[in-house]
Protein backbone atom coordinates (compact mmCIF):
# COMPACT_ATOMS: atom_id res chain seq x y z
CA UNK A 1 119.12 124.67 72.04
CA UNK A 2 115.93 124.77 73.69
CA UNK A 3 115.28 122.18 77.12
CA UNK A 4 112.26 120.40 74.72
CA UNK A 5 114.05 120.25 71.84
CA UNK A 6 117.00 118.36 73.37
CA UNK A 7 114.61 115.90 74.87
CA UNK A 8 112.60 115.23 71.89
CA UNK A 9 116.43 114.74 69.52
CA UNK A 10 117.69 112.32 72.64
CA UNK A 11 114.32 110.52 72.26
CA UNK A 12 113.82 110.70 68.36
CA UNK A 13 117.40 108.83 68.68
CA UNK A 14 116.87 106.28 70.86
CA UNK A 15 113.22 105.34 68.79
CA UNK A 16 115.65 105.29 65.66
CA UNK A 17 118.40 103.19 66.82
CA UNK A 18 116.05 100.92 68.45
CA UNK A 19 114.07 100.70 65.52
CA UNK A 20 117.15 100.03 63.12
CA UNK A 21 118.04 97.39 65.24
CA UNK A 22 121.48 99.51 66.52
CA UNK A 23 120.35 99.83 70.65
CA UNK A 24 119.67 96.57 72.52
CA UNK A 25 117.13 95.63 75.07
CA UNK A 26 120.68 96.18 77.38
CA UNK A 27 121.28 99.33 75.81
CA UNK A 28 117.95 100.54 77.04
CA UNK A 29 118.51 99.35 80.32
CA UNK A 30 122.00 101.25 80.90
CA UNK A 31 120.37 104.46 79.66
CA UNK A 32 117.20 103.92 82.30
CA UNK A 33 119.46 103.03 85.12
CA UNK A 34 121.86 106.23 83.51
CA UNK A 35 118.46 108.84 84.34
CA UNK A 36 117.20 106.99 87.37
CA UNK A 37 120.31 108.23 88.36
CA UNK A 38 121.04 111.37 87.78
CA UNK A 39 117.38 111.44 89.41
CA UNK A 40 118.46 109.46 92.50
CA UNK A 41 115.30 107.09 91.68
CA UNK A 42 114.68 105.26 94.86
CA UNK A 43 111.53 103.17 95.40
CA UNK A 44 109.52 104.46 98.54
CA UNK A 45 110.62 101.45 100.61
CA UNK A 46 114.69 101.92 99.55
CA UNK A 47 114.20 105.72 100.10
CA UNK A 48 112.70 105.30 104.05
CA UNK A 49 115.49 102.84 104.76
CA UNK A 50 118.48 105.10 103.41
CA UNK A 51 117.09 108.03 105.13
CA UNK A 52 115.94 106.76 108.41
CA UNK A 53 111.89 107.36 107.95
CA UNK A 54 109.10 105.75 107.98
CA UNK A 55 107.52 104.40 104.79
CA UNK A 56 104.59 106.61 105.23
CA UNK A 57 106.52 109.51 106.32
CA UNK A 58 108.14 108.93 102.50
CA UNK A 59 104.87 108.20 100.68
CA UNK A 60 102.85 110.93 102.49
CA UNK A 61 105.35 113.73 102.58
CA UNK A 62 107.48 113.21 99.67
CA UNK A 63 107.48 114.01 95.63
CA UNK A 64 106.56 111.00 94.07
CA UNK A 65 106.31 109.50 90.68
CA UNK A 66 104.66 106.27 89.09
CA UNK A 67 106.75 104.29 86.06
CA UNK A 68 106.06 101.09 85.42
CA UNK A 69 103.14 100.72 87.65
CA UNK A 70 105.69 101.40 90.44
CA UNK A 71 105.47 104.38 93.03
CA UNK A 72 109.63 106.35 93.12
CA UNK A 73 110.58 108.71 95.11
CA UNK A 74 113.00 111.90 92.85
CA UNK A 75 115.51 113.27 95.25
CA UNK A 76 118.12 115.53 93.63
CA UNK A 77 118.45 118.37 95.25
């Protein structure tokens, strides 16, 4: 099975089961906090304090992503 076509059947099933009423709002949240992670999702702030930088250091010199009108740092190497 191709990478895409695994993301689009894990995302086809969460629309359905949300849709039929079979995943809650908490449901949602478990599989967000279940990718953020496997993504070690760390806000810029979190990320300079854990790792002993400055915040600019972090949002300057770091991979960085926006969800949610929200600026994340991905670290899983």
């Amino acid at each position: 099975m191709q990478n895409n076509e695994l993301k689009d059947k894990i995302i086809l099933n969460i629309m359905k089961g949300m849709e039929n009423n079979m995943l809650s709002n908490n449901d949602l949240i478990e599989i967000i906090e279940a990718a953020g992670s496997f993504l070690n999702l760390r806000t810029i702030s979190d990320y300079a304090k854990q790792n002993n930088k400055s915040y600019n250091g972090v949002k300057n010199f770091r991979e960085k992503i926006e969800l949610f009108n929200v600026n994340f740092v991905i670290d899983n190497d």
